[in-house]
N, C-alpha and C. Protein backbone atom coordinates (compact mmCIF):
# COMPACT_ATOMS: atom_id res chain seq x y z
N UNK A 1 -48.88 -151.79 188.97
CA UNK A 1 -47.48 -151.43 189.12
C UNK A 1 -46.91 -150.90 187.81
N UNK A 2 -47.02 -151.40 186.35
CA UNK A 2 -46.64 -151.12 185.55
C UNK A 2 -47.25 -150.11 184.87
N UNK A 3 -48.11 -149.57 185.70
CA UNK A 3 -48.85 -148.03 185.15
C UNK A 3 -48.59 -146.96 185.81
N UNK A 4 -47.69 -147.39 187.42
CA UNK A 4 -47.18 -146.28 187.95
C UNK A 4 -45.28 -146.15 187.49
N UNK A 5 -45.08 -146.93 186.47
CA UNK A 5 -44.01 -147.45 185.96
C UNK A 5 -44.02 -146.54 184.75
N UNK A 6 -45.01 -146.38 183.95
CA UNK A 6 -45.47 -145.62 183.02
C UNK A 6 -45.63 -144.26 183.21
N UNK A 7 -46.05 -143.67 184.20
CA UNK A 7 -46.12 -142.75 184.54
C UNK A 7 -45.36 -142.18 184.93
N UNK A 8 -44.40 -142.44 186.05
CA UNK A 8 -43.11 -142.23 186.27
C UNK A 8 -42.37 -141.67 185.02
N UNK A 9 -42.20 -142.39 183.95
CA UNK A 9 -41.92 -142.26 182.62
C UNK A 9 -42.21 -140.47 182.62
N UNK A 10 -43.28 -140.49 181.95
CA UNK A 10 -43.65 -139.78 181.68
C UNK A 10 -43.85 -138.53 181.62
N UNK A 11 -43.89 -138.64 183.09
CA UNK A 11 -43.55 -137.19 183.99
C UNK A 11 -41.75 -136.56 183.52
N UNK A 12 -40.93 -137.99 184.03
CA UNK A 12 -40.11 -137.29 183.32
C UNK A 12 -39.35 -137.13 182.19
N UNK A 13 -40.28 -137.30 181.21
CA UNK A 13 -40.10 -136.55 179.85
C UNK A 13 -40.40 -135.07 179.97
N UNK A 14 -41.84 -134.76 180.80
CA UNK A 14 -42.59 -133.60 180.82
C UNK A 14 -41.52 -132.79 181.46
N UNK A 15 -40.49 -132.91 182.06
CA UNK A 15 -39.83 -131.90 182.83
C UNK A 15 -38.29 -131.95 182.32
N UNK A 16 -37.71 -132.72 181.59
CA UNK A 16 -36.02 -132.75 181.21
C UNK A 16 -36.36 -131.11 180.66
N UNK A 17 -34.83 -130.33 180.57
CA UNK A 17 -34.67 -129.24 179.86
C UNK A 17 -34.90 -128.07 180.36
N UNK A 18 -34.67 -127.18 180.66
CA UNK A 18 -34.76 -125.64 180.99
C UNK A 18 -36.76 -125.29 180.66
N UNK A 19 -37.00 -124.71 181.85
CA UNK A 19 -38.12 -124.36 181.72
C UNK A 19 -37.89 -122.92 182.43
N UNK A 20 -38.94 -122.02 181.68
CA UNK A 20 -38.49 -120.72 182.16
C UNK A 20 -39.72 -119.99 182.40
N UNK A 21 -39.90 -119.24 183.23
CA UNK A 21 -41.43 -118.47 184.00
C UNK A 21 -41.48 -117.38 184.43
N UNK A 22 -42.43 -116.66 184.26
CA UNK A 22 -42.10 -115.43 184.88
C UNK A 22 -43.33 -115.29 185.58
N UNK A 23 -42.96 -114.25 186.61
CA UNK A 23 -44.48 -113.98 187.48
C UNK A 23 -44.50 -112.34 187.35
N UNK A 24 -45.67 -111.70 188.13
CA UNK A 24 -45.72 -110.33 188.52
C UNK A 24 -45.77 -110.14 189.65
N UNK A 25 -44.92 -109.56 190.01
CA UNK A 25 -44.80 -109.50 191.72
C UNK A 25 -45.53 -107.32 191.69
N UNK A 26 -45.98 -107.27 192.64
CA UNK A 26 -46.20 -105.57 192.50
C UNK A 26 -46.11 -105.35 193.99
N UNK A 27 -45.29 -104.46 194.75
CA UNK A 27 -46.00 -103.61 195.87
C UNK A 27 -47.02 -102.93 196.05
N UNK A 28 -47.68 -102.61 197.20
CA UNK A 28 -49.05 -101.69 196.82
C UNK A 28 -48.73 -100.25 196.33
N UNK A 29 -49.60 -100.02 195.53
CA UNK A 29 -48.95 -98.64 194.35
C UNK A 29 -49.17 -97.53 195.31
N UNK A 30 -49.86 -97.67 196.57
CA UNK A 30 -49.62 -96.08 197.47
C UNK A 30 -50.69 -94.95 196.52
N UNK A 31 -50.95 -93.84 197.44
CA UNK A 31 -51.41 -93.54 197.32
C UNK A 31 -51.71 -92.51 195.98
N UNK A 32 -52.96 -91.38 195.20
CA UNK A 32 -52.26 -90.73 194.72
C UNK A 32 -51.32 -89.59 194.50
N UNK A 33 -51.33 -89.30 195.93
CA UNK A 33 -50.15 -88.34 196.08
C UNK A 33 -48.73 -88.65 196.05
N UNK A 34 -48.45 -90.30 195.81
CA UNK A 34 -47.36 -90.08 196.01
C UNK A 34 -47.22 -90.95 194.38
N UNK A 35 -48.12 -91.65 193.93
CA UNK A 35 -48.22 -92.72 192.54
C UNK A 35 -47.90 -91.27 191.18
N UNK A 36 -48.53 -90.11 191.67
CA UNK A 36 -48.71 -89.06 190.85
C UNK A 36 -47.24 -88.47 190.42
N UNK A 37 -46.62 -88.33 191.28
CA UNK A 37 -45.10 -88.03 191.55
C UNK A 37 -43.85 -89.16 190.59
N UNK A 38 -44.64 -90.46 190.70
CA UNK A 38 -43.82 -91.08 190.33
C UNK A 38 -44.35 -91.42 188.87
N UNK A 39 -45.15 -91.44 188.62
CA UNK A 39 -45.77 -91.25 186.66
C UNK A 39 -45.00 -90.79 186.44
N UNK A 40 -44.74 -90.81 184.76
CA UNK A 40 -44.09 -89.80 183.73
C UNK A 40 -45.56 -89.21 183.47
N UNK A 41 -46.63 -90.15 183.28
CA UNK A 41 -47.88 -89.10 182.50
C UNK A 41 -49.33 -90.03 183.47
N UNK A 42 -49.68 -88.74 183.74
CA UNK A 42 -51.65 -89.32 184.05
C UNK A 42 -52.35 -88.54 183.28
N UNK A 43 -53.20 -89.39 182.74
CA UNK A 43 -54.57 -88.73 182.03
C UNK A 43 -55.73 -89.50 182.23
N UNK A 44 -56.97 -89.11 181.98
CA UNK A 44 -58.23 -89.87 182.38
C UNK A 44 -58.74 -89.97 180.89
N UNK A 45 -58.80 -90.98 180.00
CA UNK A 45 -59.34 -91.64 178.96
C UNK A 45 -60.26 -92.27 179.01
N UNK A 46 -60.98 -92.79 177.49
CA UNK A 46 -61.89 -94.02 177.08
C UNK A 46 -61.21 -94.51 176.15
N UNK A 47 -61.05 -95.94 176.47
CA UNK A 47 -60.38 -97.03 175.16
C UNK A 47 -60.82 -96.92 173.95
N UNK A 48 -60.64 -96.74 173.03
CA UNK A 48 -60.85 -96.84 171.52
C UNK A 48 -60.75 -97.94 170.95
N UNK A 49 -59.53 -98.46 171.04
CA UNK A 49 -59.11 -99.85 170.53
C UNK A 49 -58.07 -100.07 170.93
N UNK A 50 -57.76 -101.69 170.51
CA UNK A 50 -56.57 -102.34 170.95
C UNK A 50 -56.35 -103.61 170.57
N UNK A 51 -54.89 -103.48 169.99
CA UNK A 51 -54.63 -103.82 168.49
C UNK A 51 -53.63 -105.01 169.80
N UNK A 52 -53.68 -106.68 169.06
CA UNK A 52 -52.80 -107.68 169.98
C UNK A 52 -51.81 -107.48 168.82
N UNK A 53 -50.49 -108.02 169.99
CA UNK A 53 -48.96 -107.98 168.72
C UNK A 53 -49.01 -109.63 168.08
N UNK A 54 -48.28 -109.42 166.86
CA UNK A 54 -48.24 -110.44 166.12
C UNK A 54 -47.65 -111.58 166.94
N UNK A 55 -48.17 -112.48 166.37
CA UNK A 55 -47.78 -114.29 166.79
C UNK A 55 -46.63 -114.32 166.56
N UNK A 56 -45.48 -114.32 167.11
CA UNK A 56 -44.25 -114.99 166.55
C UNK A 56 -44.22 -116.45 165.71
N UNK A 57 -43.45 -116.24 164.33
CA UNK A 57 -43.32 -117.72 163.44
C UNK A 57 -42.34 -118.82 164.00
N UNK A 58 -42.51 -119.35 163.99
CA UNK A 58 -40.91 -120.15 163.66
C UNK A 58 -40.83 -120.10 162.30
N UNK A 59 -39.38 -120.24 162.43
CA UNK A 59 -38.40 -119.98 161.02
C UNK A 59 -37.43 -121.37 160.69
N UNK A 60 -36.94 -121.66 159.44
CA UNK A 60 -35.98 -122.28 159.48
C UNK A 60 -36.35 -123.69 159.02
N UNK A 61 -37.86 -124.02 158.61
CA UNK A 61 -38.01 -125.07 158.32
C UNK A 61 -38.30 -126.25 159.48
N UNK A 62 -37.56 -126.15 160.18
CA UNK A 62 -37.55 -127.57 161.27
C UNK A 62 -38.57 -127.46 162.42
N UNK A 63 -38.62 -128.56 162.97
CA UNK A 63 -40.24 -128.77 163.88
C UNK A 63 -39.65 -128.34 164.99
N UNK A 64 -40.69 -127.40 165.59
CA UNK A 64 -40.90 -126.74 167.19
C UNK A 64 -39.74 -127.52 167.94
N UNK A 65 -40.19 -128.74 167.80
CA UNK A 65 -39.99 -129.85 168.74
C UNK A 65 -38.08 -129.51 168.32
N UNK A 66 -37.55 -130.01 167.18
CA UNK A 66 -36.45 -129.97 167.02
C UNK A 66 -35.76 -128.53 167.14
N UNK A 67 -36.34 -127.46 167.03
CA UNK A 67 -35.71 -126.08 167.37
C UNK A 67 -35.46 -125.90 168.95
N UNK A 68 -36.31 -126.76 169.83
CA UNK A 68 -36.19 -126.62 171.21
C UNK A 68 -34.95 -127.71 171.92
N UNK A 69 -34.81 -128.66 171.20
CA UNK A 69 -33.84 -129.39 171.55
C UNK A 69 -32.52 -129.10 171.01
N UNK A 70 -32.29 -128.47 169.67
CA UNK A 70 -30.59 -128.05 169.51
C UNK A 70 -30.53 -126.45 169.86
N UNK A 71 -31.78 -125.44 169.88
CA UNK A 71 -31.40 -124.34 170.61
C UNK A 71 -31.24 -123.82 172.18
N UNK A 72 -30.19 -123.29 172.22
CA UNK A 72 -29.84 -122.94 173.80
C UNK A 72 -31.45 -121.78 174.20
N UNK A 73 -32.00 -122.33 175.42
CA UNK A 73 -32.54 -121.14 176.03
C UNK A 73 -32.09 -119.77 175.54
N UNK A 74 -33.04 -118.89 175.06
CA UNK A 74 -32.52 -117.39 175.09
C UNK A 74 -34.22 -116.50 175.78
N UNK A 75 -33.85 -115.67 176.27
CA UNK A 75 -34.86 -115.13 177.09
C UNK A 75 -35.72 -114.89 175.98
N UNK A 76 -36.80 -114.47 176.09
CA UNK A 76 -37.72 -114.21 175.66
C UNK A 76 -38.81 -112.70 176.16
N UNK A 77 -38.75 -111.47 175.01
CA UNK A 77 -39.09 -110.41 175.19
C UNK A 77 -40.70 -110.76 175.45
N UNK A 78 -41.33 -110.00 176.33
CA UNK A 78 -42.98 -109.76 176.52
C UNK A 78 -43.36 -109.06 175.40
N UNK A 79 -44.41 -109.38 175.01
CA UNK A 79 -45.02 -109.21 173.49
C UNK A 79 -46.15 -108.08 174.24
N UNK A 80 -46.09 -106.97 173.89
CA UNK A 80 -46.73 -105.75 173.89
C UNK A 80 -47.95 -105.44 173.45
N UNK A 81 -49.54 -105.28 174.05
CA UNK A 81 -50.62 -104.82 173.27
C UNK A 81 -50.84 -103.25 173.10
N UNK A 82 -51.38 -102.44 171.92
CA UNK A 82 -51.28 -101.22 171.54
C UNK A 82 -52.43 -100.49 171.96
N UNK A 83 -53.02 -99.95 173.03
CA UNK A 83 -54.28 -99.24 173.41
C UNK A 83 -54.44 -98.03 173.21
N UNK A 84 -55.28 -97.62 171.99
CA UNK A 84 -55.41 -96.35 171.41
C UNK A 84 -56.53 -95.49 172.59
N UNK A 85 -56.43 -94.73 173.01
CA UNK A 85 -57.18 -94.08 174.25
C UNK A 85 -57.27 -92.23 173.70
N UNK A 86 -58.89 -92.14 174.32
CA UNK A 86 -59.47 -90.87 173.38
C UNK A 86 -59.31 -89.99 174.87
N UNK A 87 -58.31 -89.02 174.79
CA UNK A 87 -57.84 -88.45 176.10
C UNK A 87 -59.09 -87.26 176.48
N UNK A 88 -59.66 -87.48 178.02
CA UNK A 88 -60.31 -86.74 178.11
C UNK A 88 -60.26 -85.95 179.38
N UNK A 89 -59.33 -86.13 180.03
CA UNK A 89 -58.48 -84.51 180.78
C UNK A 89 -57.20 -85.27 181.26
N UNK A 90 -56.07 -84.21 180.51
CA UNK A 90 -54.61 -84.27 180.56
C UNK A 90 -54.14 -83.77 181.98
N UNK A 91 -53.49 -85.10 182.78
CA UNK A 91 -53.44 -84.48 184.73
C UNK A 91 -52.00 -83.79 184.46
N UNK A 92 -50.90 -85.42 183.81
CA UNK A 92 -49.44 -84.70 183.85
C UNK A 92 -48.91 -85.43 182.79
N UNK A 93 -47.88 -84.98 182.36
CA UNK A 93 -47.14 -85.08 181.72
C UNK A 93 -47.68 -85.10 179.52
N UNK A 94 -49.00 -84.60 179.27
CA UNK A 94 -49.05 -84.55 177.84
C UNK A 94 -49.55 -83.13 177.82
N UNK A 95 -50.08 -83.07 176.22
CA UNK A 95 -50.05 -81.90 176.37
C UNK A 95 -51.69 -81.42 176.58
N UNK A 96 -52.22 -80.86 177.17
CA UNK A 96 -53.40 -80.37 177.41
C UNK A 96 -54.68 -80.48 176.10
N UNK A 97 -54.00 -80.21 175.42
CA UNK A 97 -54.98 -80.14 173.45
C UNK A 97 -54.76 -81.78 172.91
N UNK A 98 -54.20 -82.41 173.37
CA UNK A 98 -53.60 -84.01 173.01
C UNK A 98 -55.35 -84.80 173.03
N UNK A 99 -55.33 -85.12 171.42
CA UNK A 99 -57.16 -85.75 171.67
C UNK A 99 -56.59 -86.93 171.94
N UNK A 100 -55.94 -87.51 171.23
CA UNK A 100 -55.71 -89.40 171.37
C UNK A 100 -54.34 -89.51 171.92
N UNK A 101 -54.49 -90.57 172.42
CA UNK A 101 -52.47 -91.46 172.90
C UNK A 101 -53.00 -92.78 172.65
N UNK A 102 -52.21 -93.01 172.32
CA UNK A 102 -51.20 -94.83 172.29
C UNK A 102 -50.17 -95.14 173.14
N UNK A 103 -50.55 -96.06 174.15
CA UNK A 103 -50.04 -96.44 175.65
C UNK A 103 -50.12 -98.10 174.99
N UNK A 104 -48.83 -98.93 175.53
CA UNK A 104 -48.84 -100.26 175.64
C UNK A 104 -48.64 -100.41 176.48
N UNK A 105 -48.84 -101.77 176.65
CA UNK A 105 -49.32 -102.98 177.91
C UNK A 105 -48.74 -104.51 177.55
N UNK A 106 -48.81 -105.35 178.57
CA UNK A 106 -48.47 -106.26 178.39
C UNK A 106 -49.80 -107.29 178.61
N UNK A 107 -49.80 -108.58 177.74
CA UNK A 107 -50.72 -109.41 177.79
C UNK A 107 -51.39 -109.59 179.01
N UNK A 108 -50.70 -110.15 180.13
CA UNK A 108 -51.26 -109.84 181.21
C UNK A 108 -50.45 -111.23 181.89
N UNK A 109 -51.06 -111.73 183.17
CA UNK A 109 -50.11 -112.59 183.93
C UNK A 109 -48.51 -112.19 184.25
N UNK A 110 -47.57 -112.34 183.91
CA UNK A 110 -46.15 -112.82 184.31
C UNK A 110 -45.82 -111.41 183.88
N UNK A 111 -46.45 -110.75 182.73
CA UNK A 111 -45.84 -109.68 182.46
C UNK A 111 -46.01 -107.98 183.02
N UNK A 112 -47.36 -108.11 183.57
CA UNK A 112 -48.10 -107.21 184.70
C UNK A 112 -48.84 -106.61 183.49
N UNK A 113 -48.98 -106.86 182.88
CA UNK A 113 -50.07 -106.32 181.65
C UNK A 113 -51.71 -105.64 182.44
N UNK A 114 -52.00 -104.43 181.67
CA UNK A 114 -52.90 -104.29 182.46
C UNK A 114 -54.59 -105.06 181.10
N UNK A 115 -55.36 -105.77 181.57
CA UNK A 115 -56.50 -105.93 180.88
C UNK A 115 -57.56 -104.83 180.93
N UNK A 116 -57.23 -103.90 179.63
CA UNK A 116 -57.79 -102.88 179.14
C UNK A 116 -59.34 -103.26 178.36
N UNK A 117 -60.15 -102.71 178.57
CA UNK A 117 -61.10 -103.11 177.79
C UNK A 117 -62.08 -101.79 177.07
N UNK A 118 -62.08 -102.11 175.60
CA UNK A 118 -62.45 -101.01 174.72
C UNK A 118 -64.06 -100.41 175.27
N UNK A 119 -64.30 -99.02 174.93
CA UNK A 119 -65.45 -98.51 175.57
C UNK A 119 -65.47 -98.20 176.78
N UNK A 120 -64.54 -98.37 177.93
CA UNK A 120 -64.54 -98.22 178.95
C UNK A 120 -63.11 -97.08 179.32
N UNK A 121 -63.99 -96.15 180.39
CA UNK A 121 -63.21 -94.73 180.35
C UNK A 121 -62.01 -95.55 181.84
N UNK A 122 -60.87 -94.90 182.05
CA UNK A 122 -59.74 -95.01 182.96
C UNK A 122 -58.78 -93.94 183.62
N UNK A 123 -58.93 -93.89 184.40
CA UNK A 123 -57.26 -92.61 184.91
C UNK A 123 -55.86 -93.29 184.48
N UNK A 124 -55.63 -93.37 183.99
CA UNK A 124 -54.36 -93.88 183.45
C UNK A 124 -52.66 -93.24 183.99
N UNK A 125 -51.96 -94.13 184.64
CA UNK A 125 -50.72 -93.56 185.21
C UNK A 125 -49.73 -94.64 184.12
N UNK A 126 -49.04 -93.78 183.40
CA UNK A 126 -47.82 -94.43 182.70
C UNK A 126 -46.61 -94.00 182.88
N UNK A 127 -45.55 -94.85 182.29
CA UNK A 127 -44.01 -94.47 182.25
C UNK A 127 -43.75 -94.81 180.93
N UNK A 128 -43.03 -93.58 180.79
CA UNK A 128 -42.01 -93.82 179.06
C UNK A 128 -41.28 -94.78 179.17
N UNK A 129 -40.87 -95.23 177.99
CA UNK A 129 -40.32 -96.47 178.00
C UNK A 129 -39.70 -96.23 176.08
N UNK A 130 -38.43 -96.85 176.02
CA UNK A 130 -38.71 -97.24 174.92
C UNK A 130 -39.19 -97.65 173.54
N UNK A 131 -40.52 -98.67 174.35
CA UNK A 131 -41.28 -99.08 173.60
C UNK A 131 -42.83 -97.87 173.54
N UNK A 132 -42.75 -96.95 174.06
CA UNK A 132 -43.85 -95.99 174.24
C UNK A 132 -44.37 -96.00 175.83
N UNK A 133 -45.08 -95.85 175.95
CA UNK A 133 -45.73 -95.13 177.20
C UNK A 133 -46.01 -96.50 177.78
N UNK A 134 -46.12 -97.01 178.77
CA UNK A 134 -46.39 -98.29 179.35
C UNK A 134 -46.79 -98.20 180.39
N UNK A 135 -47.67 -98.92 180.23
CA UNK A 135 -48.76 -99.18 181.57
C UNK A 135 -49.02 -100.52 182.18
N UNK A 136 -49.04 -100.88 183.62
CA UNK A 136 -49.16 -102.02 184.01
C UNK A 136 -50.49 -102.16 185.11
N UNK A 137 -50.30 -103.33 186.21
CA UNK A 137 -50.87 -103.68 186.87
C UNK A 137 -50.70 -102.91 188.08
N UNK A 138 -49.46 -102.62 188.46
CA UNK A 138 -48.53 -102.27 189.25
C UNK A 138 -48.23 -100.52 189.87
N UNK A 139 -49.41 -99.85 188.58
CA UNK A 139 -49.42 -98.54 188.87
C UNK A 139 -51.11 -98.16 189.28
N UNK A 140 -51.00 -96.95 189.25
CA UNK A 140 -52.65 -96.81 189.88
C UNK A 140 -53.68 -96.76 189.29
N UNK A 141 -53.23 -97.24 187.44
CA UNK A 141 -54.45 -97.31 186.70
C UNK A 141 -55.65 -97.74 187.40
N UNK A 142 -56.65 -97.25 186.68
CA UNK A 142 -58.28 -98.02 187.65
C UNK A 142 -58.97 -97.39 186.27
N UNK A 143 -60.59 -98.07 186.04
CA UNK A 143 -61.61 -97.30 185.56
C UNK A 143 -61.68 -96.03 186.48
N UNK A 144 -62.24 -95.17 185.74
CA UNK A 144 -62.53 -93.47 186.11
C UNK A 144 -63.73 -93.91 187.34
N UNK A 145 -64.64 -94.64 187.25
CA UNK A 145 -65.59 -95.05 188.18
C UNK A 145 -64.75 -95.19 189.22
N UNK A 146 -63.61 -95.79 189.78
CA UNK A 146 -63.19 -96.25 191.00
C UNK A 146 -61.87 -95.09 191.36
N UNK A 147 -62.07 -94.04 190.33
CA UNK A 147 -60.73 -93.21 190.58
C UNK A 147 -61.16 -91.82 190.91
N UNK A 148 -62.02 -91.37 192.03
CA UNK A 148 -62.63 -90.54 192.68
C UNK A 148 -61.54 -89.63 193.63
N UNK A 149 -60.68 -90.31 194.33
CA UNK A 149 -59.38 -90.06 194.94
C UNK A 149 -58.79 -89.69 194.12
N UNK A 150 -58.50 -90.12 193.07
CA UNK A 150 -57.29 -90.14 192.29
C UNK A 150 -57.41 -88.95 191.57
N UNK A 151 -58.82 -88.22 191.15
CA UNK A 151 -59.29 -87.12 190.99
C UNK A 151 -58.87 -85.92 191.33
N UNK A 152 -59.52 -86.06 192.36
CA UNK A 152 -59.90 -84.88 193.67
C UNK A 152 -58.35 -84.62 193.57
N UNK A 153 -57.55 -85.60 194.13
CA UNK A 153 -56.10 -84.99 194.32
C UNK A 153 -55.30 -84.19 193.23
N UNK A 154 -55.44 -85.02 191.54
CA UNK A 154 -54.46 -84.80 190.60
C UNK A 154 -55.33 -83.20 190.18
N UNK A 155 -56.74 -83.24 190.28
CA UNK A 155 -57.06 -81.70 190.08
C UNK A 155 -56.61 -80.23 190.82
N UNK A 156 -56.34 -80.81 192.75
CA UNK A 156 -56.28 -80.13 193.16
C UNK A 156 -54.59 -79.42 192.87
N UNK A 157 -53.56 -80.50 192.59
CA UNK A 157 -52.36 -79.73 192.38
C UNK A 157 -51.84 -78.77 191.81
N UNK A 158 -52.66 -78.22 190.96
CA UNK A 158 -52.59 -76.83 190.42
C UNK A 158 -52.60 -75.47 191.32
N UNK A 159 -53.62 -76.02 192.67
CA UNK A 159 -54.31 -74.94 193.33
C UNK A 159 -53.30 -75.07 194.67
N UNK A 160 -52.39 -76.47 194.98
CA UNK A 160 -51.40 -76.34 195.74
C UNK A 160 -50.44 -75.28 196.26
N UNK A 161 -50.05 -74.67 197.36
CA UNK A 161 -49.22 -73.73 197.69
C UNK A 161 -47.90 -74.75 197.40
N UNK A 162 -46.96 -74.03 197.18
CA UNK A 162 -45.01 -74.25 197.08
C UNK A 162 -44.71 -75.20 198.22
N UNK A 163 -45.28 -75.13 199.36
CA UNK A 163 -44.72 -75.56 200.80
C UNK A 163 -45.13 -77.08 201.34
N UNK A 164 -44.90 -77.54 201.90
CA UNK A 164 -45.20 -78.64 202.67
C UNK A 164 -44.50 -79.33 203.81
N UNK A 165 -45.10 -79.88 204.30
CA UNK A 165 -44.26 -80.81 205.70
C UNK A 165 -43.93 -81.92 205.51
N UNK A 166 -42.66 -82.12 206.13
CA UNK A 166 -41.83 -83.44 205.78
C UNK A 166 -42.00 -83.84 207.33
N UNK A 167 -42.26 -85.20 207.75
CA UNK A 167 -41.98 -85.65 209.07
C UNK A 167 -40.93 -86.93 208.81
N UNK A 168 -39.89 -86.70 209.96
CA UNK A 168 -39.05 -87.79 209.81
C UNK A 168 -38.70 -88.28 211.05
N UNK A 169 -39.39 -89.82 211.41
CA UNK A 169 -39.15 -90.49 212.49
C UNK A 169 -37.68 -91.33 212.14
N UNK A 170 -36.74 -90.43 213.42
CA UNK A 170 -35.47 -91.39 213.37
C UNK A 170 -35.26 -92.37 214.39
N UNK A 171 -34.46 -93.83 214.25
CA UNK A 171 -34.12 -94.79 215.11
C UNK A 171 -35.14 -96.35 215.02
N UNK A 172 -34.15 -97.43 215.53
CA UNK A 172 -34.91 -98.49 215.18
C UNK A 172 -36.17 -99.08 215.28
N UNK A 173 -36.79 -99.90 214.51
CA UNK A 173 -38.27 -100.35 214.30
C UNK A 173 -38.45 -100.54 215.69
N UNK A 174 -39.30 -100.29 216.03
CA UNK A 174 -40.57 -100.63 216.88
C UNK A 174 -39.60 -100.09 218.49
N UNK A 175 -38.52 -99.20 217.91
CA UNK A 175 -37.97 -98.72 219.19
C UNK A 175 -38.94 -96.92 219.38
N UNK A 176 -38.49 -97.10 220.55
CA UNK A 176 -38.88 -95.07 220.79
C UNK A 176 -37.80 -94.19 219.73
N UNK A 177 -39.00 -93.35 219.22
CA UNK A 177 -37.52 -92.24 218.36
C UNK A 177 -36.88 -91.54 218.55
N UNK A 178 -35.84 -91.56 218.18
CA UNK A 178 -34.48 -90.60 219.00
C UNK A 178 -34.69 -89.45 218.76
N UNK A 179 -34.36 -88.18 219.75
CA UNK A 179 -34.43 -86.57 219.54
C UNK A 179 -32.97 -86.54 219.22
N UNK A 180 -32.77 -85.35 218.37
CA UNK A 180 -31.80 -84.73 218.24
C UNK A 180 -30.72 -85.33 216.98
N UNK A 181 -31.03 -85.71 216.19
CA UNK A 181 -30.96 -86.81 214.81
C UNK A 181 -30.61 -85.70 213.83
N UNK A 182 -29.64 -85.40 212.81
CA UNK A 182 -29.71 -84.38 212.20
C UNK A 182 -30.40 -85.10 211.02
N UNK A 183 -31.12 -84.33 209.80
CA UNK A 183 -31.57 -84.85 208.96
C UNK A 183 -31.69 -83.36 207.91
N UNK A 184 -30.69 -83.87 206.80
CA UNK A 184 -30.63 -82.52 205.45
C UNK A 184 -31.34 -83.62 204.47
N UNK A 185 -31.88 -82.51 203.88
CA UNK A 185 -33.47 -82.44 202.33
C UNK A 185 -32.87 -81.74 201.23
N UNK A 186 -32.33 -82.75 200.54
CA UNK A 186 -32.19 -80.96 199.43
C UNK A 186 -32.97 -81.56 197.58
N UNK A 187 -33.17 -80.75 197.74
CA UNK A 187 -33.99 -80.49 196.08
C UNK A 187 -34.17 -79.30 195.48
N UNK A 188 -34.10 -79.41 194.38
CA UNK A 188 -34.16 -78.33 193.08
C UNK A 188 -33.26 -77.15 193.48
N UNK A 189 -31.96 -77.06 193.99
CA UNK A 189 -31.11 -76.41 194.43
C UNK A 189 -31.45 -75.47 195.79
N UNK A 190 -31.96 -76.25 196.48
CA UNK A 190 -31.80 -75.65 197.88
C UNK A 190 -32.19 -76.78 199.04
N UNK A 191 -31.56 -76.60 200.17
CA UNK A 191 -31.26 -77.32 201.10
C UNK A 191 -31.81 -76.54 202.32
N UNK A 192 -32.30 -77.69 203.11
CA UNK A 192 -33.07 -77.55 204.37
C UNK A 192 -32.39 -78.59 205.35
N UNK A 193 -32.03 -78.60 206.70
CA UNK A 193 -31.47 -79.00 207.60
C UNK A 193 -32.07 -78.99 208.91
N UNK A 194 -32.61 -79.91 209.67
CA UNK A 194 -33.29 -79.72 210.78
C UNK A 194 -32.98 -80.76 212.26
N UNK A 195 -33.33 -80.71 213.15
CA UNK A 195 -33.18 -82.02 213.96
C UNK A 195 -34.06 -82.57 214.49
N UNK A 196 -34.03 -83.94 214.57
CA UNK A 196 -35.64 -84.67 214.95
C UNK A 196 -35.59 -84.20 216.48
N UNK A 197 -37.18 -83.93 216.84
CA UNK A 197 -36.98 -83.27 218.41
C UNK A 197 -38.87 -84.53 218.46
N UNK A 198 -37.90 -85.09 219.62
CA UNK A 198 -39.21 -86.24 220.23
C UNK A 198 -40.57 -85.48 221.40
C-alpha cells in the first residue's frame, strides 16, 4: 500500500506545470502535377553535407530546474538543420547553372523535418521561407530512386501545350450532380465561364 502511496506521489510531481508538444500532422502531398505547382523550387540533388544547429545554453547562472519554475512558458522556435545539396537538374524555381543550394529542415518528429542523409541523391520540393528554402516531410521530397513519376512529369512541362481541362462536379457529396451550375475560372487576366451539363 505504501508503495502505491509513493507512487501516486510521484507521478504527480512528473506532471504539475505546463507541458508543451508538438506533433506533425501532413495530408497526402498529391500528386506531381499538382505538388509541382505548389513548390516555390524542385530540383533533383545529392547531399553534400549537413551541418546540426547549435545546442541552446542556458544563461543566467541558475539551475534548469530553477529557470523552469520562475519562468512563464514561452514557445519555443524549431531548431533548423543546414543541407548543402550538389544540384543536378534545376525542374523550377533556381537557376539552371546553380551547382550547389542550401535548403533547411527541421530535426525531425513534431517539426516535419525531413531525415536527409549525406551521399544520397533526392528530387527535392521546397518553399522559401524566411529562414531559406525549407523542406519537410509533408512535401514530395523522395530519393531520386523512388522519384520516377516525379520525373517524367516535371521534365515533360516544358514540352506542355498552353491548354488544359478543368472538370467540375457540382452539388452535394455522394448526391447525383446537378446540370446547369454556372462556374467562372479566372487567371492571369482572363476569364472563362461555363455550365456544368450532367
Amino acid at each position: 500500500m505504501n508503495l502505491w502511496v509513493r507512487l501516486g506521489t510521484v507521478l504527480a510531481i512528473l506532471f504539475i506545470g505546463p507541458v508543451t508538444a508538438w506533433a506533425c500532422f501532413c495530408a497526402d502531398s498529391g500528386p506531381p502535377c499538382e505538388m509541382a505547382w505548389k513548390a516555390d523550387v524542385v530540383f533533383a540533388g545529392t547531399v553534400l553535407s549537413i551541418t546540426e544547429p547549435p545546442v541552446p545554453t542556458v544563461t543566467g547562472g541558475s539551475s534548469i530546474g530553477r529557470q523552469l519554475q520562475s519562468a512563464p512558458p514561452q514557445p519555443t522556435p524549431f531548431r533548423k538543420r543546414t543541407v548543402r545539396v550538389q544540384v543536378a537538374e534545376a525542374l523550377k524555381g533556381i537557376a539552371p547553372g546553380q551547382a550547389e543550394i542550401e535548403i533547411v529542415t527541421g530535426l525531425g518528429g513534431g517539426d516535419c523535418g525531413y531525415n536527409f542523409q549525406a551521399g544520397t541523391a533526392y528530387v527535392i520540393y521546397g518553399y522559401r521561407t524566411p529562414e531559406g528554402i525549407d523542406v519537410g516531410i509533408c512535401s514530395r521530397t523522395r530519393p531520386l530512386a523512388d522519384a520516377a513519376e516525379d520525373l517524367a512529369y516535371l521534365r515533360a512541362v516544358p514540352t506542355l501545350p498552353d491548354t488544359g481541362v478543368i472538370y467540375v462536379i457540382a452539388g452535394p457529396p455522394f448526391r447525383p450532380p446537378l446540370s446547369g451550375v454556372r462556374t467562372t475560372i479566372n487567371g492571369e487576366g482572363s476569364q472563362t465561364a461555363a455550365s456544368t451539363v450532367v
